[in-house]
Protein backbone atom coordinates (compact mmCIF):
# COMPACT_ATOMS: atom_id res chain seq x y z
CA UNK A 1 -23.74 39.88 9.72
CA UNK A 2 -21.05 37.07 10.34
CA UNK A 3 -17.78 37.07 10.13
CA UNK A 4 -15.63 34.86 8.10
CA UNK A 5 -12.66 33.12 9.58
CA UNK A 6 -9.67 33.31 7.83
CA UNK A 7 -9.66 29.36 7.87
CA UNK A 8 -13.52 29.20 5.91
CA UNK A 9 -11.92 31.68 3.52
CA UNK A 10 -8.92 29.25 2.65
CA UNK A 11 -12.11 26.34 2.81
CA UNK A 12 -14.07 28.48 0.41
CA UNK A 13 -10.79 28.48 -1.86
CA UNK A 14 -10.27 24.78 -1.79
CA UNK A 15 -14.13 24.32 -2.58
CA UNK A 16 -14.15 26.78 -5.52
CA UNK A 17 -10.69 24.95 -6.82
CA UNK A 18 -12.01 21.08 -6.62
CA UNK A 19 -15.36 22.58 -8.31
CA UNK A 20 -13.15 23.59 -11.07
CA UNK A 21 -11.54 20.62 -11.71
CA UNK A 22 -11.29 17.89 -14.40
CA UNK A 23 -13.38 14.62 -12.47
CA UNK A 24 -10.57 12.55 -13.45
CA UNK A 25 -8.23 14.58 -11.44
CA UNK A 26 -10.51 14.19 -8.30
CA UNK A 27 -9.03 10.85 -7.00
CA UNK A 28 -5.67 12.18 -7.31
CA UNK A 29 -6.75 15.21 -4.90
CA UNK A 30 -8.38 12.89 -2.34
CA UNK A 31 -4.99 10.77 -2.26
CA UNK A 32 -3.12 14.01 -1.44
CA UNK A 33 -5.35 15.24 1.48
CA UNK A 34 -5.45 11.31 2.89
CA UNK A 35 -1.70 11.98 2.63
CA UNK A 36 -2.03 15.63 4.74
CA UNK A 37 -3.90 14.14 6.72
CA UNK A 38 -1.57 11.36 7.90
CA UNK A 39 1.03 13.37 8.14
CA UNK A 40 -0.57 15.74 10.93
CA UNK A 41 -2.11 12.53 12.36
CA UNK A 42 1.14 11.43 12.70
CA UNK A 43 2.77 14.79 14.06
CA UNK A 44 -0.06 15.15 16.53
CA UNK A 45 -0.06 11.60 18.01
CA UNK A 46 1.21 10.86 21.77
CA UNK A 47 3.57 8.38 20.26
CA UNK A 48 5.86 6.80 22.36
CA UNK A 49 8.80 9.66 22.35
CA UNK A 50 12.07 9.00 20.47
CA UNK A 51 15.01 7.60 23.31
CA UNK A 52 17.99 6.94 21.56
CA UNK A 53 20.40 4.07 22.38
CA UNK A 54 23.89 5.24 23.35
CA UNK A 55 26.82 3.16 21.66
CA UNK A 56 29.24 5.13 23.56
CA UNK A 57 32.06 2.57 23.80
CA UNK A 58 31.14 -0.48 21.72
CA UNK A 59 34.40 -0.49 20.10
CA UNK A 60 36.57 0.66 23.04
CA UNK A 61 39.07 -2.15 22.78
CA UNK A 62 38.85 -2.67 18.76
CA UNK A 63 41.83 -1.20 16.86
CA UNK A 64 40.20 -0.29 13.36
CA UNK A 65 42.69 1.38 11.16
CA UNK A 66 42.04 2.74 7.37
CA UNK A 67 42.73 -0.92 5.61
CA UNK A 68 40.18 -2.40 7.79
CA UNK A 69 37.55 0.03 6.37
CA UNK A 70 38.55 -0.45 3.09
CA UNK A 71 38.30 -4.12 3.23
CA UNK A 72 34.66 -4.05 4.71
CA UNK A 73 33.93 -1.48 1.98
CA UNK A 74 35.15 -3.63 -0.84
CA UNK A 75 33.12 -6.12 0.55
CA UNK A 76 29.91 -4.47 1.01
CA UNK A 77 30.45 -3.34 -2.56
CA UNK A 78 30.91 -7.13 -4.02
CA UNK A 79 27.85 -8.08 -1.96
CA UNK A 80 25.80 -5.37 -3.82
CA UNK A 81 27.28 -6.06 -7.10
CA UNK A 82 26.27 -9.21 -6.85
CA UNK A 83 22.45 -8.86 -6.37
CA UNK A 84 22.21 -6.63 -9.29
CA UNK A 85 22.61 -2.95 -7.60
């Protein structure tokens, strides 16, 4: 007698599920597990590891005050405003 892992029991599942499925829901199934897995590809890939860049300092000597701000945010809003966002 063999015992069943608990992962073949959740395989069994998924079978019996896609078996009972519409066929013109099958494409949209196989998009979703390319999706899963790409995003444990991803997770499980010896990637080169995050390093963040330190900006400690790049405005040491810059006086910004409250009016500045609002200036470059009246700005960035005109610039968006005109491209149609």
């Amino acid at each position: 007698m063999s015992v069943s892992s608990p992962a073949n029991n959740i395989k069994k599942r998924i079978m019996l599920s896609v078996d009972n499925l519409p066929p013109e829901s099958l494409q949209e199934v196989i998009y979703f597990l390319d999706y899963v897995r790409f995003k444990f590809q991803k997770k499980n890939q010896a990637s080169t590891p995050y390093q963040p860049v330190a900006f400690g300092g790049l405005w040491k000597n810059e006086n910004i005050d409250d009016q500045d701000i609002d200036e470059v945010r009246r700005e960035m809003w005109q610039s968006l405003e005109g491209r149609g966002l």
